[in-house]
Protein backbone atom coordinates (compact mmCIF):
# COMPACT_ATOMS: atom_id res chain seq x y z
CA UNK A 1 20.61 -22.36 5.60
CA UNK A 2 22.26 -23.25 2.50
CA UNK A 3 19.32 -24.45 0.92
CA UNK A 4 17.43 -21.57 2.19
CA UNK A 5 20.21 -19.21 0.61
CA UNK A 6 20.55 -20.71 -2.74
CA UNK A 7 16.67 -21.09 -3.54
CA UNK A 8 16.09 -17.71 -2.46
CA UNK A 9 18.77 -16.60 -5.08
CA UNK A 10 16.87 -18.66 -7.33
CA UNK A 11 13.26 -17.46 -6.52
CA UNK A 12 14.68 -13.95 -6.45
CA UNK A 13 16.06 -14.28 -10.31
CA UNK A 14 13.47 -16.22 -11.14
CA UNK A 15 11.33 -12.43 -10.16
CA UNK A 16 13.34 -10.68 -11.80
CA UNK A 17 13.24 -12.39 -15.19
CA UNK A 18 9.43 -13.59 -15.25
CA UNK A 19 8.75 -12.93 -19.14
CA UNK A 20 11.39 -16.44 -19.98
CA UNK A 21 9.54 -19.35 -20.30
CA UNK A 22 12.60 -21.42 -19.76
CA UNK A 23 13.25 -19.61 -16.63
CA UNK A 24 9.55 -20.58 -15.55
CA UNK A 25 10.32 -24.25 -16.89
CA UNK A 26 13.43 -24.64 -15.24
CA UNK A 27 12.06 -23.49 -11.85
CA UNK A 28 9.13 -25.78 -11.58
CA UNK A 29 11.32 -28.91 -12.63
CA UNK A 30 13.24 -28.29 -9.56
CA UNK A 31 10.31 -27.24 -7.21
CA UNK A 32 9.70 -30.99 -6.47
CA UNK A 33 13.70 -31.42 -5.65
CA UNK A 34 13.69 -28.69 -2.89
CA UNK A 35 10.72 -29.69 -1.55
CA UNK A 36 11.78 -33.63 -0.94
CA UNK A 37 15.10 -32.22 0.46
CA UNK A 38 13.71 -29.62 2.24
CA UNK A 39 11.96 -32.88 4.11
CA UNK A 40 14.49 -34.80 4.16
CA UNK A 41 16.15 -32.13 6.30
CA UNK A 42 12.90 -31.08 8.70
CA UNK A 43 12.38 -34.54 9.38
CA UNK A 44 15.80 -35.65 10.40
CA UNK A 45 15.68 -37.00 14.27
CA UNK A 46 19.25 -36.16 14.73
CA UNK A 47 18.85 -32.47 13.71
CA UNK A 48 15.67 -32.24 15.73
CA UNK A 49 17.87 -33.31 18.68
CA UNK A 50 20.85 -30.96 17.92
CA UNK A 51 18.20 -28.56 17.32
CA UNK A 52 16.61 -28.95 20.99
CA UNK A 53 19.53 -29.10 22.68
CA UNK A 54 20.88 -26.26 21.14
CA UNK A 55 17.49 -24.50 22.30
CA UNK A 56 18.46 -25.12 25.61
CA UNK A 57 22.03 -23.28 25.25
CA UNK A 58 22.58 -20.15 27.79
CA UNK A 59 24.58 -18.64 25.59
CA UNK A 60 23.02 -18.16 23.16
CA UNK A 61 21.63 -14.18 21.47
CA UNK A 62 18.13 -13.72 21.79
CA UNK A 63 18.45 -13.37 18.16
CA UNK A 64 20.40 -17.02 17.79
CA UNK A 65 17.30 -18.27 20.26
CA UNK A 66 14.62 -17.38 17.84
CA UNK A 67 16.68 -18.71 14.59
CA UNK A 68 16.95 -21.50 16.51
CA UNK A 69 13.65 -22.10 17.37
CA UNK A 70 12.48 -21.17 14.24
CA UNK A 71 14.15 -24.29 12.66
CA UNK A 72 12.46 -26.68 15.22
CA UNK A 73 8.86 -24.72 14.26
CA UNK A 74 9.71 -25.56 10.66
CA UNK A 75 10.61 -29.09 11.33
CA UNK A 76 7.13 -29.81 13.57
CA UNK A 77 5.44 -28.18 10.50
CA UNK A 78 7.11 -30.88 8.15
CA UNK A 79 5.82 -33.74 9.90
CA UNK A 80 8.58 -34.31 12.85
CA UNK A 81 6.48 -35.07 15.56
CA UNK A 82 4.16 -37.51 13.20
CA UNK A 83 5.59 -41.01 15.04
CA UNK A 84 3.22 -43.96 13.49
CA UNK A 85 4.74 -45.25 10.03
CA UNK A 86 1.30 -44.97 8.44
CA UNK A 87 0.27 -41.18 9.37
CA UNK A 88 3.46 -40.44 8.60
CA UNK A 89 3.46 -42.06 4.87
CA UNK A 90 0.29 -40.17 4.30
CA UNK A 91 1.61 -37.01 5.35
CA UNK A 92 5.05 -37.17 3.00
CA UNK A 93 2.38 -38.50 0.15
CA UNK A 94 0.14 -35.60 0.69
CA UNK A 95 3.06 -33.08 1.01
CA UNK A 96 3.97 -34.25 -2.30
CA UNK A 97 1.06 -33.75 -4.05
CA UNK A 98 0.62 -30.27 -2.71
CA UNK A 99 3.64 -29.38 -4.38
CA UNK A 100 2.71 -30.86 -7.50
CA UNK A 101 -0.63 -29.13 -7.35
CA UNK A 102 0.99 -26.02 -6.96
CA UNK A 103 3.56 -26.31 -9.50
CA UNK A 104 0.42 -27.14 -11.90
CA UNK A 105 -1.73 -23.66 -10.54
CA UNK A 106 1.85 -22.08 -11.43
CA UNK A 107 2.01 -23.62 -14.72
CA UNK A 108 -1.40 -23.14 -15.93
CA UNK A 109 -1.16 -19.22 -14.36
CA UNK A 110 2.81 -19.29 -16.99
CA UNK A 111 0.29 -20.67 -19.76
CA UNK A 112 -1.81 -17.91 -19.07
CA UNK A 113 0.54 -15.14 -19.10
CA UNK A 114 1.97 -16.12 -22.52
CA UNK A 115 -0.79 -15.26 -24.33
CA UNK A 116 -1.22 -12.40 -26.61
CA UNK A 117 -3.67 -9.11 -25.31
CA UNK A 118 -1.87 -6.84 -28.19
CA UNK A 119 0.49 -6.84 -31.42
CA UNK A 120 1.70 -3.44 -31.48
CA UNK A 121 2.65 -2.76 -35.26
CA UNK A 122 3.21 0.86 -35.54
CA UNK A 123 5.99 2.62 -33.83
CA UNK A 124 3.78 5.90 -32.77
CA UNK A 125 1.23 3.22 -30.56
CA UNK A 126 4.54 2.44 -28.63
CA UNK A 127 6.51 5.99 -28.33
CA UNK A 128 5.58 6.15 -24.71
CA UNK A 129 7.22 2.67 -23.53
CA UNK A 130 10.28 2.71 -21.74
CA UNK A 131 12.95 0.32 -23.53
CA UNK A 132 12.81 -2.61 -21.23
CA UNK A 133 9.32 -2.99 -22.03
CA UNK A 134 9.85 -2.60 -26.05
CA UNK A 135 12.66 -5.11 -25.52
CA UNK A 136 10.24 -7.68 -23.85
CA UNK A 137 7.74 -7.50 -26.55
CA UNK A 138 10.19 -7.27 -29.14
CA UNK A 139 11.61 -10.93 -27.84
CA UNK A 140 7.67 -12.35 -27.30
CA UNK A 141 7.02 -10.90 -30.48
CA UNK A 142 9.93 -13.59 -32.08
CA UNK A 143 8.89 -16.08 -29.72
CA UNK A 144 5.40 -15.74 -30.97
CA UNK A 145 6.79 -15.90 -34.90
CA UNK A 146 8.03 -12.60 -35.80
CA UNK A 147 11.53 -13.58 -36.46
CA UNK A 148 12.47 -9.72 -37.84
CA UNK A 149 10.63 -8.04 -34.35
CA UNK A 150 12.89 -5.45 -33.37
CA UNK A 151 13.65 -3.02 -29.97
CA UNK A 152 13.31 -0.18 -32.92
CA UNK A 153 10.85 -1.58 -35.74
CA UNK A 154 8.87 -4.07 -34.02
CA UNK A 155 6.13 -5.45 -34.11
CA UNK A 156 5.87 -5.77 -30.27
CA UNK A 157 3.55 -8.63 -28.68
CA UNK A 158 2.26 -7.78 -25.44
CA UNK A 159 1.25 -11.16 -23.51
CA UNK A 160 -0.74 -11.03 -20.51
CA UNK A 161 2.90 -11.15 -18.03
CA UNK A 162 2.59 -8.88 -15.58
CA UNK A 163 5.43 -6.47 -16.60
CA UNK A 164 3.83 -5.92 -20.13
CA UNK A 165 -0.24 -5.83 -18.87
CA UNK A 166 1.05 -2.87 -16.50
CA UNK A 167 3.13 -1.35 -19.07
CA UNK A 168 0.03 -1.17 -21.37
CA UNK A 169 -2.39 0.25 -18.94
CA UNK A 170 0.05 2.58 -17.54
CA UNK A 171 1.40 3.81 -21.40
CA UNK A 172 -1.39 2.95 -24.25
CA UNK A 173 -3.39 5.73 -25.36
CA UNK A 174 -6.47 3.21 -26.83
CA UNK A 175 -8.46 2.45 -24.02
CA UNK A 176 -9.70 -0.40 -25.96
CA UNK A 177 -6.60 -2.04 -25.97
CA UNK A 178 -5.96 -1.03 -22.26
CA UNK A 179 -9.65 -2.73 -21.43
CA UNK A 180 -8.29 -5.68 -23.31
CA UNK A 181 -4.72 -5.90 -20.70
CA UNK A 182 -7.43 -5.11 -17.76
CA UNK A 183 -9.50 -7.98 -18.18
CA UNK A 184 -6.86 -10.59 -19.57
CA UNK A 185 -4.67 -9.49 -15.94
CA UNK A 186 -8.26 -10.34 -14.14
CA UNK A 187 -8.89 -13.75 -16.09
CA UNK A 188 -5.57 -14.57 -15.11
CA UNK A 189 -5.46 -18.28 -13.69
CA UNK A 190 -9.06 -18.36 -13.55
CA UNK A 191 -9.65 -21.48 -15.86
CA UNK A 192 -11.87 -24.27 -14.90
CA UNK A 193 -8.87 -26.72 -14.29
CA UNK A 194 -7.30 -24.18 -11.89
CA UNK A 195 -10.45 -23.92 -9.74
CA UNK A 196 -10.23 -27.66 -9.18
CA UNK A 197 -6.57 -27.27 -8.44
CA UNK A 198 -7.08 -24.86 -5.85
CA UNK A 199 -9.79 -26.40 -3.59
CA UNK A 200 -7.47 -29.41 -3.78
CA UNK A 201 -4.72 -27.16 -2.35
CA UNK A 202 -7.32 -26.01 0.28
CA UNK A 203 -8.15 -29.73 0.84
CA UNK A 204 -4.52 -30.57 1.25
CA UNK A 205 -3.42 -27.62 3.16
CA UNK A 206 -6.19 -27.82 5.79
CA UNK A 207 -5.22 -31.48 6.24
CA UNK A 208 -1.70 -30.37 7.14
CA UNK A 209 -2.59 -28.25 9.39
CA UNK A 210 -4.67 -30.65 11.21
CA UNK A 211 -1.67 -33.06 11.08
CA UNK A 212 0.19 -30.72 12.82
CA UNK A 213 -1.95 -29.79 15.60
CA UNK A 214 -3.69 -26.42 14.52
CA UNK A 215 -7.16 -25.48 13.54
CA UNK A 216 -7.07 -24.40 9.82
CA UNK A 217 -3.92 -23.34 7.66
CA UNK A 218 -4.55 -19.83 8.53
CA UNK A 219 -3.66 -20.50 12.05
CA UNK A 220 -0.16 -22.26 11.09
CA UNK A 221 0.84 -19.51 8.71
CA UNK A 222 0.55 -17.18 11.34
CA UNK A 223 3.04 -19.23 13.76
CA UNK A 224 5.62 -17.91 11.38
CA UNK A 225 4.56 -13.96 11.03
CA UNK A 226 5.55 -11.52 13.19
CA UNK A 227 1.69 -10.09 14.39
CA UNK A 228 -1.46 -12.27 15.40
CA UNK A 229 -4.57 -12.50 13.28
CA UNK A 230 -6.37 -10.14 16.00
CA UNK A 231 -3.28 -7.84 14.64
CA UNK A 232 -3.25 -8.08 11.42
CA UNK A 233 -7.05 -7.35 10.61
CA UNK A 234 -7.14 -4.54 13.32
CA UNK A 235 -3.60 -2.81 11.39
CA UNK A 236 -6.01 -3.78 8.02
CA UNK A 237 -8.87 -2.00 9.26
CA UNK A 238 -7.23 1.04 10.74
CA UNK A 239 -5.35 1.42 7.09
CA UNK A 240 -8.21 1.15 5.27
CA UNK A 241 -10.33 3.99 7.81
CA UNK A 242 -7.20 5.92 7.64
CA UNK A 243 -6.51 5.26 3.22
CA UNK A 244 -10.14 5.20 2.11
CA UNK A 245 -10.94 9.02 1.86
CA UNK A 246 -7.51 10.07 0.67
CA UNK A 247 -8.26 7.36 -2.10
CA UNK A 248 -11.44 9.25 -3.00
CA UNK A 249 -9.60 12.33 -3.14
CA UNK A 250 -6.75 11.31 -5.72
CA UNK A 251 -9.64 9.60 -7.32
CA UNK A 252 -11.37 12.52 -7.94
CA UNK A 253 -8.57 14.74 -8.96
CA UNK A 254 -7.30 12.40 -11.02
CA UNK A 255 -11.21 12.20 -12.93
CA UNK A 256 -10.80 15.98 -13.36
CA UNK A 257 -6.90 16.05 -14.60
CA UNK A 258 -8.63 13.50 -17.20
CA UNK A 259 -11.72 15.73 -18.08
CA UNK A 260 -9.30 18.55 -18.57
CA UNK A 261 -7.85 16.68 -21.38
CA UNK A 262 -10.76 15.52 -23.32
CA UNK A 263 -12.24 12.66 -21.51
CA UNK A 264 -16.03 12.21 -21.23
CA UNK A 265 -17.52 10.29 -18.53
CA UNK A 266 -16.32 8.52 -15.66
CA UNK A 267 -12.71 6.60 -15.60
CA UNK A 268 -12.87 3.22 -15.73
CA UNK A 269 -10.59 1.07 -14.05
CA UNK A 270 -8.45 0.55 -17.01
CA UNK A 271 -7.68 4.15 -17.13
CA UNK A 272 -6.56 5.13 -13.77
CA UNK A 273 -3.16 3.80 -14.23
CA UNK A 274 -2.66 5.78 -17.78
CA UNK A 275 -4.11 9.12 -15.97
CA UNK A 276 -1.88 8.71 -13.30
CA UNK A 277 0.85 8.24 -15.30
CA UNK A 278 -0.15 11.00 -17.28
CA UNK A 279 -0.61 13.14 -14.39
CA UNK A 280 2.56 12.15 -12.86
CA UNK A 281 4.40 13.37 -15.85
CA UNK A 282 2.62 16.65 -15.44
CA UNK A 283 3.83 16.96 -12.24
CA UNK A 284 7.82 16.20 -13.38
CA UNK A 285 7.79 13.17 -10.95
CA UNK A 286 9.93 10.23 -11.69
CA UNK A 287 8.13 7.72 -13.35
CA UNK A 288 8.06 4.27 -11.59
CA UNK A 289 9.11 3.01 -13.87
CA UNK A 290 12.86 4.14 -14.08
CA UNK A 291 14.21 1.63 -11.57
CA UNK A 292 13.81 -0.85 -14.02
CA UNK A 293 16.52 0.25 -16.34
CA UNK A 294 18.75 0.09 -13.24
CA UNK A 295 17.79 -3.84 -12.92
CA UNK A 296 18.94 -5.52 -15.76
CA UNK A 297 18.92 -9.20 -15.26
CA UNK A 298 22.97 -9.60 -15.81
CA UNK A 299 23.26 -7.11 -12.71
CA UNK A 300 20.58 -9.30 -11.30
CA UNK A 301 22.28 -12.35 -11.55
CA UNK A 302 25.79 -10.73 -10.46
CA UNK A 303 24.25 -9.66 -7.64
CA UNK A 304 22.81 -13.41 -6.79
CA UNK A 305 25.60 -15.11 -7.05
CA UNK A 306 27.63 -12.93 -4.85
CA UNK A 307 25.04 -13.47 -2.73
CA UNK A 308 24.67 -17.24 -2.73
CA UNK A 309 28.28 -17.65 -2.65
């Protein structure tokens, strides 16, 4: 529970601050470290026993039973129940490397992320932005070499991190430059070396599973969700009946809020976040924006560590 607590504070900052590469750094150095303790704990004998026994308790909350049990789920899915030395070395070696081979997909994704869609040099291109976002590309400009970039002056570098691809397609007026944040969200991880990466990781995973006595990966990860997988794609397909033509509605207004203000032809999908936005502000509703100047990362990391302690 510690562990569980302290990571979580960690993964949850980590969120909250994604345009730091150090952050990012920092993160996946210690990625390998949880995941060899988190082991270390799940395969413990002794705490599978407590664990069991503890199972067996009468007095125990229906909510302490499934806590409970929960913990003994996680702990077959780490390998418990694997008794033969040699099965079990192969399992802790594989484990491994599925962690490595994620931290890499993560990496190369970081890699991705930190590359430039847009140098804003003129402060009229940027009037829209709200000031965490001209902060962010203020710093990745200096990062990137422009030691004078400024909140105020600029220039601002846009990378391809999620915060500042959104805040481009939601806030540039040049639909050239919004194409540009479109496709660069879409290529995204999608390098040659990350395709090998991630049918290892389907390799790996499905091997696990097997390991662990279930059909396919899928059909583990849904041992720890709350609905089946009849469930889930029945709720799926009843949203999307129920979604689809109230999405071709908006859709449609929002292509004649657009023609009403000059635009010829169909909108593309890099403009139907900058109409909406647009439209929004027509409308005097809040911009989604504006919860973001709430969550600055000191208040973040206040919040954490009150938290975690």
């Amino acid at each position: 529970d510690v562990l569980d607590r302290a990571w979580g504070a960690v993964n949850f900052m980590r969120d909250a601050n994604r345009l730091s590469p150090e952050v990012d750094r920092e993160y996946h150095k210690l990625l390998p470290l949880v995941l060899q303790l988190s082991l270390v704990v799940a395969q413990s004998d002794d705490v599978f026993a407590a664990l069991r026994r503890l199972s067996e308790d009468d007095s125990l909350s229906e909510a302490q039973r499934r806590l409970v049990l929960r913990y003994m789920r996680d702990a077959w899915h780490s390998g418990i129940g694997i008794e033969a030395s040699e099965p079990s070395r192969k399992f802790l070696v594989r484990q491994h490397n599925l962690a490595r081979a994620a931290s890499e997909y993560a990496t190369n994704i970081a890699a991705d992320e930190r590359q430039e869609v847009w140098l804003a040099t003129s402060l009229e291109d940027v009037e829209d932005m709200p000031r965490f976002v001209l902060l962010a590309a203020a710093i990745a400009a200096r990062r990137a070499g422009h030691e004078n970039a400024t909140i105020g002056r600029g220039p601002w570098s846009f990378t391809a991190t999620p915060v500042l691809v959104e805040a481009v397609l939601r806030y540039c007026r040049d639909a050239e430059v919004r194409r540009q944040a479109y496709l660069a969200r879409a290529r995204r991880g999608m390098s040659s070396e990350n395709d090998q990466i991630a049918e290892q990781i389907v390799r790996m995973r499905r091997g696990w599973a097997l390991d662990v006595g279930h059909g396919s990966f899928a059909d583990m990860a849904f041992t720890q969700r709350m609905s089946t997988e009849r469930q889930t794609y029945a709720f799926l397909e009843s949203l999307q009946n129920a979604s689809l033509p109230a999405a071709h509605a908006e859709l449609q207004e929002l292509q004649a809020f657009a023609k009403e203000n000059g635009v010829q032809g169909d909108l593309m999908a890099w403009d139907v976040d900058f109409w909406r936005e647009r439209l929004r502000d027509h409308r005097g509703v809040l911009s989604l924006d504006q919860p973001h100047t709430r969550l600055t990362v000191p208040r973040v990391v206040e919040t954490l560590f009150g938290i975690a302690q």
